[in-house]
Protein backbone atom coordinates (compact mmCIF):
# COMPACT_ATOMS: atom_id res chain seq x y z
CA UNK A 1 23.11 -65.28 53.08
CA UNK A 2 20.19 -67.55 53.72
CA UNK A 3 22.41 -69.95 56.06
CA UNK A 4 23.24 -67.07 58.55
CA UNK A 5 20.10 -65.52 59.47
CA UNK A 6 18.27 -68.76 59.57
CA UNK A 7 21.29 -69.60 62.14
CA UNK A 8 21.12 -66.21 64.10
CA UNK A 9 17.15 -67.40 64.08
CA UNK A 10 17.72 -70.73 66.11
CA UNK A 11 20.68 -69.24 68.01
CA UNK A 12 17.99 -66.57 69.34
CA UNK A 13 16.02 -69.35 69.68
CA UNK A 14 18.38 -71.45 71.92
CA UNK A 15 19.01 -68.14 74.08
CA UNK A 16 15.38 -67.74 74.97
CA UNK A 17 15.00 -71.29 75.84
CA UNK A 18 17.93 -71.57 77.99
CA UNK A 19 16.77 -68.17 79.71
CA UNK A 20 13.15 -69.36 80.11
CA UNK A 21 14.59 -72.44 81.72
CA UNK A 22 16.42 -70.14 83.78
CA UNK A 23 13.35 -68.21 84.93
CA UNK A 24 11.80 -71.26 86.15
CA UNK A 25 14.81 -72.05 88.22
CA UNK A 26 14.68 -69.20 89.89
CA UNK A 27 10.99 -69.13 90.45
CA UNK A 28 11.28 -72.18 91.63
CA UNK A 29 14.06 -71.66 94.29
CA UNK A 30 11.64 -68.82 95.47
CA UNK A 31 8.11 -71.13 95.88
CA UNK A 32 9.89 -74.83 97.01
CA UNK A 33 10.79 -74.81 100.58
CA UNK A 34 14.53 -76.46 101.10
CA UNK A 35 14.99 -78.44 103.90
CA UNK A 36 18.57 -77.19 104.69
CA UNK A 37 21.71 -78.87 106.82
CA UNK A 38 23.22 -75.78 107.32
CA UNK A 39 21.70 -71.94 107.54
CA UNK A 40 23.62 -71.31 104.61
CA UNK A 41 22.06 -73.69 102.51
CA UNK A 42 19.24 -71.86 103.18
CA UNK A 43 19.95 -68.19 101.88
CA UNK A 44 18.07 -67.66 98.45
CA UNK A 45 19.74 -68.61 95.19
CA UNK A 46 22.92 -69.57 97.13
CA UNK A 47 23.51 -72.70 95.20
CA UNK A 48 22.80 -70.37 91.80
CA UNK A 49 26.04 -67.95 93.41
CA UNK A 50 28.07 -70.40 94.66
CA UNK A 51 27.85 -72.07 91.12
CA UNK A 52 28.81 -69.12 89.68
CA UNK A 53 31.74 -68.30 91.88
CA UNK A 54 32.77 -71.67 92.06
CA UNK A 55 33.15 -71.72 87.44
CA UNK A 56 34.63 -67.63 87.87
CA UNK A 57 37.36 -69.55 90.25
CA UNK A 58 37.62 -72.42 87.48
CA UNK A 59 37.83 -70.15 85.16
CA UNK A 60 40.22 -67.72 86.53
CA UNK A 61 42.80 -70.76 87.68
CA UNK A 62 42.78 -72.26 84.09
CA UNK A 63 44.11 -68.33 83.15
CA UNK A 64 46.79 -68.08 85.80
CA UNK A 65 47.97 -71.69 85.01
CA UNK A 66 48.31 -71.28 81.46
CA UNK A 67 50.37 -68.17 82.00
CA UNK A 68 52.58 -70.30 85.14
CA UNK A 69 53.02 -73.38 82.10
CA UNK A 70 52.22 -72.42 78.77
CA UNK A 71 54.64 -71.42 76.54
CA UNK A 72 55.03 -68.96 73.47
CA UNK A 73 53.95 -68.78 70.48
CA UNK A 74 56.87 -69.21 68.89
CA UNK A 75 58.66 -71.90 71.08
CA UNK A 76 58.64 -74.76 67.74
CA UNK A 77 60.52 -72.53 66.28
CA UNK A 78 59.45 -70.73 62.33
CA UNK A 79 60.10 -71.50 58.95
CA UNK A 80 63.58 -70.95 59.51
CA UNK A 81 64.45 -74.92 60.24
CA UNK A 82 62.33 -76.26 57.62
């Protein structure tokens, strides 16, 4: 029982450190100044939404292409031809 609270310990851990570095990274897209191409590059945190919209579109074409070409669970076949 040891092993799995010492790993829920460094998994909380882990999360805190990955959500401290996020706080900086947001704190620091408010303070530094971006010297933008385009007006949109210069909205707050839009490279932090278009990352995230860009991996929910990833994400959601991997689901709809799995259903398009995967197939069933049961398309080797059972027991039955062993």
């Amino acid at each position: 029982m040891g092993d799995k609270t010492e790993t829920s310990l460094i998994l909380r851990r882990v999360m805190r450190g990955l959500l401290a570095l996020c706080a900086l990274g947001l704190l620091g897209e408010v303070l530094i100044h971006r010297h933008a191409y385009f007006a949109l590059e210069a909205t707050p945190f839009f490279f932090a939404l278009f990352g995230i919209i860009a991996a929910s579109l990833i994400i959601g074409g991997s689901m709809v292409a799995a259903r398009l070409i995967g197939r069933a669970p049961d398309y080797y076949g059972g027991d039955d031809d062993a």
